[in-house]
Protein backbone atom coordinates (compact mmCIF):
# COMPACT_ATOMS: atom_id res chain seq x y z
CA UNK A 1 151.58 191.70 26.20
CA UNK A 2 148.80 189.08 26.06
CA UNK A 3 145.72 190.87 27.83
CA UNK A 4 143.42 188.18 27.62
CA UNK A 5 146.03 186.67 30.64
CA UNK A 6 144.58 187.39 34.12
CA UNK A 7 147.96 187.63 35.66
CA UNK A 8 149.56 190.09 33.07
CA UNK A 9 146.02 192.20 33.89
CA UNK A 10 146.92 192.03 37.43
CA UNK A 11 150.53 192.84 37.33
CA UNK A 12 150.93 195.48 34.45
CA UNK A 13 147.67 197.39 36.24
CA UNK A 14 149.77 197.34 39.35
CA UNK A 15 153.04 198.34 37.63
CA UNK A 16 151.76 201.47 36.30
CA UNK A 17 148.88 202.00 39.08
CA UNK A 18 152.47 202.22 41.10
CA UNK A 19 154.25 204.33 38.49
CA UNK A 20 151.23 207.24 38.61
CA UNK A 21 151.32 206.88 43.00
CA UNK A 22 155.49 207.23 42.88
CA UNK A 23 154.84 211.15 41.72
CA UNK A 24 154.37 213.64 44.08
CA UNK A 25 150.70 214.89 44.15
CA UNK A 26 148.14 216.13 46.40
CA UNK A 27 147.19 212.13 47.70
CA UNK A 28 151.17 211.82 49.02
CA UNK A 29 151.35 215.38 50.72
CA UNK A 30 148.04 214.39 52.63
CA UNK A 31 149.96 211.43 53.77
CA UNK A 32 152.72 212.86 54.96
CA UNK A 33 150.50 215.02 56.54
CA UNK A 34 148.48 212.93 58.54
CA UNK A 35 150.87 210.45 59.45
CA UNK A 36 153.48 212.84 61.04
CA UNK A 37 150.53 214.24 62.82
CA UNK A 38 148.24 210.90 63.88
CA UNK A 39 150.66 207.99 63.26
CA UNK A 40 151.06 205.01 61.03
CA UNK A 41 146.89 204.62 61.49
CA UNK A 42 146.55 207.39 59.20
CA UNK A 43 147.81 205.87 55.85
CA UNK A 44 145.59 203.06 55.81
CA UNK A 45 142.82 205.15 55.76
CA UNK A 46 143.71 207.35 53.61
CA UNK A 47 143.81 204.23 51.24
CA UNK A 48 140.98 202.98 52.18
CA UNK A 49 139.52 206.60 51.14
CA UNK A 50 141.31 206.70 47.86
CA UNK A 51 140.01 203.21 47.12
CA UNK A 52 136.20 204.31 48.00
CA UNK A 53 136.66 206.88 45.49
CA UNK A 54 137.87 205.09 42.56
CA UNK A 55 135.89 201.87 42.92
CA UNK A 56 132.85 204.43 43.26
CA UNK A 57 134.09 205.72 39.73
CA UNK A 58 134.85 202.43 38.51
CA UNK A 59 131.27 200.89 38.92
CA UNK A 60 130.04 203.99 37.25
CA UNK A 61 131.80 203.20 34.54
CA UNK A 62 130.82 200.05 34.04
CA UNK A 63 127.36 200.67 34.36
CA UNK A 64 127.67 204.24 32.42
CA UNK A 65 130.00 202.92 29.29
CA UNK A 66 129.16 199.08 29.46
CA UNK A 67 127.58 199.21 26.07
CA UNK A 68 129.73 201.77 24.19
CA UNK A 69 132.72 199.80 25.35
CA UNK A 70 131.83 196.35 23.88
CA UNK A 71 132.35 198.39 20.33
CA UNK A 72 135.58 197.95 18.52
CA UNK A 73 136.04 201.33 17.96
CA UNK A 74 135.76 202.72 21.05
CA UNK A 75 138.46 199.83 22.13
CA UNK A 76 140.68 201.36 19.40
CA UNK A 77 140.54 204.76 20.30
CA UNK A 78 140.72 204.38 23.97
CA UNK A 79 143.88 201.78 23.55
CA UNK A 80 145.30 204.77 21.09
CA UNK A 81 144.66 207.60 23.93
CA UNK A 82 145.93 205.58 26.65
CA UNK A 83 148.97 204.42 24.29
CA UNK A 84 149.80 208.35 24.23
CA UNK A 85 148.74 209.25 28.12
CA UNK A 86 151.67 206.62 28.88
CA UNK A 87 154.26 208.01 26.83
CA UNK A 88 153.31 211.39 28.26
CA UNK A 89 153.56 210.31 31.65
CA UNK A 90 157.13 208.39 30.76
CA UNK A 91 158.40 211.52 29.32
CA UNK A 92 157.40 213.76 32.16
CA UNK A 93 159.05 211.16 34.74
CA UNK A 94 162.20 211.16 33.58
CA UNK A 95 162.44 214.76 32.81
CA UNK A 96 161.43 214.88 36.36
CA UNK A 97 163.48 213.00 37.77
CA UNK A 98 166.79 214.50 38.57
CA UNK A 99 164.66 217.03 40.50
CA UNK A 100 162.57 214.58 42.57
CA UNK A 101 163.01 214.97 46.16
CA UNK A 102 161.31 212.43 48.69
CA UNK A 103 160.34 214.68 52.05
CA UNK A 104 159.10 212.46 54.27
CA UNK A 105 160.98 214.67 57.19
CA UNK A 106 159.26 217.56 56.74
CA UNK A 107 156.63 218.00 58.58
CA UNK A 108 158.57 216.01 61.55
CA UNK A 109 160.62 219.17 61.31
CA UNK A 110 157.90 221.35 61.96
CA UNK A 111 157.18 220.22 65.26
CA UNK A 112 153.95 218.70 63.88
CA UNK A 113 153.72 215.94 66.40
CA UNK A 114 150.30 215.74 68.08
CA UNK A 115 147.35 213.74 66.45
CA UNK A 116 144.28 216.32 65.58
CA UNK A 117 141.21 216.18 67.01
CA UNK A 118 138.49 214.16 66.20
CA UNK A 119 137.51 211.18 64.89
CA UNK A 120 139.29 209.36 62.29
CA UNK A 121 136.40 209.42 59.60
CA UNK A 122 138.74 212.99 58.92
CA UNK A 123 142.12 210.66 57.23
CA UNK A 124 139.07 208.62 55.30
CA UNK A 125 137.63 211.73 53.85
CA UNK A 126 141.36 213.53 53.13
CA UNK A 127 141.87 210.50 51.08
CA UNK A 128 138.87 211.11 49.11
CA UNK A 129 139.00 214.72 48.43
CA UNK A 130 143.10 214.71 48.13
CA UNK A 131 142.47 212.81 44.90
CA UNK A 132 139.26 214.50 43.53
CA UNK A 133 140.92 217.52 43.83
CA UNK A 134 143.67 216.27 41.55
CA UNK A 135 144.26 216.90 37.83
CA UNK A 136 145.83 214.06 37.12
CA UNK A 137 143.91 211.75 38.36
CA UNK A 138 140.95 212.76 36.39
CA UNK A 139 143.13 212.64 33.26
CA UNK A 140 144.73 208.88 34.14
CA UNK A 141 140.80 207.70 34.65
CA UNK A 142 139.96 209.46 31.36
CA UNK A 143 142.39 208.01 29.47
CA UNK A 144 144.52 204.87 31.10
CA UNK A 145 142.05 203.46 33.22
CA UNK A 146 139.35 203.90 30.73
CA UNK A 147 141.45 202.47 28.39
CA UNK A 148 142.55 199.27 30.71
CA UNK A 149 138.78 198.48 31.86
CA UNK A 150 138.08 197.83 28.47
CA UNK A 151 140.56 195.85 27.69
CA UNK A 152 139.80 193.89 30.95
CA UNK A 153 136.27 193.40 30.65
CA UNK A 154 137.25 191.12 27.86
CA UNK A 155 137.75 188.69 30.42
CA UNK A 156 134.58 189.48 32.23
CA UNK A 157 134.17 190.62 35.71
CA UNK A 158 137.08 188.56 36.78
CA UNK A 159 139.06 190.48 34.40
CA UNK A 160 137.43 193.84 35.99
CA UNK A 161 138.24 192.22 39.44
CA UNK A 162 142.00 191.66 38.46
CA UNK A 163 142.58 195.27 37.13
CA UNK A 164 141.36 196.70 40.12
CA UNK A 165 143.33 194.90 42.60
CA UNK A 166 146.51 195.49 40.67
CA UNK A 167 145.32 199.11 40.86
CA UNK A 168 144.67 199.54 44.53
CA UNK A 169 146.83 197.30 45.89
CA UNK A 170 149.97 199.31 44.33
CA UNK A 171 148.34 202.94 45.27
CA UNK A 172 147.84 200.98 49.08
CA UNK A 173 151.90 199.32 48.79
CA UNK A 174 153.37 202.79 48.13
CA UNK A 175 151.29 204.63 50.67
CA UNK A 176 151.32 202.91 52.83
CA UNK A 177 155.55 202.54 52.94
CA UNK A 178 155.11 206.65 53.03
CA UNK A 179 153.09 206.37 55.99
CA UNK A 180 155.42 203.46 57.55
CA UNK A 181 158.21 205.81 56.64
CA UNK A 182 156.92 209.26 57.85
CA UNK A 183 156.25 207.31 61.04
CA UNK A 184 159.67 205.61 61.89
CA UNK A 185 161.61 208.37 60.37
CA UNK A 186 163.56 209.33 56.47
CA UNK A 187 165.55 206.35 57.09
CA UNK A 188 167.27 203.98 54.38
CA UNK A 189 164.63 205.45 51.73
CA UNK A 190 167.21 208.26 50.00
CA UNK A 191 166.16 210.81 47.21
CA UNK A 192 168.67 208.42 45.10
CA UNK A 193 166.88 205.78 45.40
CA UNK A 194 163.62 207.17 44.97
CA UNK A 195 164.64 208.89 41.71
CA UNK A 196 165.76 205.19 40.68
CA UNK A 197 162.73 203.82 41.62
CA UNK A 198 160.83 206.45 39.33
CA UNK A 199 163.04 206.26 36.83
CA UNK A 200 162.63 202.80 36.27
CA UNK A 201 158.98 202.89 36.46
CA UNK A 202 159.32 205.85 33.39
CA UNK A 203 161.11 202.71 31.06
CA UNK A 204 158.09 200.14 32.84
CA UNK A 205 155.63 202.99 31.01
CA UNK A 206 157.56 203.22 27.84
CA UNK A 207 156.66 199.40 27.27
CA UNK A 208 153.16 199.20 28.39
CA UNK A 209 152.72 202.32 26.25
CA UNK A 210 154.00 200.37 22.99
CA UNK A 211 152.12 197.52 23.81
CA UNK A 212 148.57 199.51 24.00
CA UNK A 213 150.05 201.08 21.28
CA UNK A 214 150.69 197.44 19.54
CA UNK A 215 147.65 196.09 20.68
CA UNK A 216 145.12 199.30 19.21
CA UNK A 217 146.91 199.19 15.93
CA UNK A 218 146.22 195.75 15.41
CA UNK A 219 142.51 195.90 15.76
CA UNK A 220 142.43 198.87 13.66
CA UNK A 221 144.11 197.16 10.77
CA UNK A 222 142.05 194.47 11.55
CA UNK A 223 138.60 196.68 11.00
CA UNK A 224 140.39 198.20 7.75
């Protein structure tokens, strides 16, 4: 995959930004949460709280790692770790998968109906600690996103901008259809297809994986 292409920045960020959303986690139970309680409204914001989080994270990066990632070596290695985070993730999707379950009628079930009180700063801030408080999404920063911000800043802040976007706007496009979902009701959206849907995203991984792969063993032969 040619990285120094805006447009493959901005689609293979949201292709695997969308693969990492797909799995269940603390982010999508707070949705279901919030939307079977306050409505469609909810999911937005708990985007927009996700998003406040990780664009918080990402200018720390930048202005934390700017240096160290302009070295060849540190492109190498974090290429290499993300290379293996991907095939990690790939292999725990589809061993997952037959399993998967998409519950978006659960909490209908329960009776929870009425909107809490208060304001709705509350879905904002859910979003924020929902993914702090997650594992994972440490570990996909760490290694994946580390690795894919400095392979974008390549292009320069443009490059930043395009990786980011791809980023949010999948976590927002999944989410968001969760919320929409939750909302109207289970509807058309069956466990089959959502196992097909992460299944699919597992062989999306498998590439991108090789190609960070490709792309870190090049420079290192490169350096040899």
């Amino acid at each position: 995959m040619n990285f120094a292409n805006p447009a493959a920045i901005f689609v293979s960020s949201f292709i695997i930004a969308l693969s990492g959303a797909l799995m269940p986690g603390p982010l999508l139970a707070v949705t279901i949460r919030d939307t079977s309680r306050r409505g469609f409204v909810a999911a937005p914001l708990l985007v927009l709280g996700h998003g406040i989080l990780e664009l918080g994270l990402l200018a720390l990066l930048i202005l934390g790692l700017a240096e160290w990632l302009k070295g060849e070596t540190a492109t190498i290695a974090i290429a290499l770790a993300g290379c293996g985070a991907l095939l990690w993730m790939a292999v725990g999707m589809a061993r997952e998968v037959r399993s998967l379950r998409f519950d978006a009628g659960t909490a209908k079930e329960e009776g929870i109906q009425e909107a809490e009180a208060g304001s709705y700063w509350r879905p904002v801030a859910d979003g924020v600690i929902a993914s702090i408080s997650n594992p994972y999404w440490s570990l996909w920063w760490a290694t994946i996103g580390l690795g894919y911000l400095a392979l974008s800043r390549g292009q320069g802040l443009s490059g930043v901008a395009f990786f980011f976007a791809g980023h949010i706007l999948a976590d927002a496009a999944w989410f968001l259809f969760v919320g929409l979902t939750v909302s109207a009701g289970r509807g058309w959206f069956t466990d089959r297809i959502y196992r097909g849907v992460v299944g699919a995203c597992a062989g999306f991984l498998v590439f991108f994986a090789l190609s960070f792969g490709y792309f870190g063993v090049a420079k290192l032969f490169r350096l040899l």
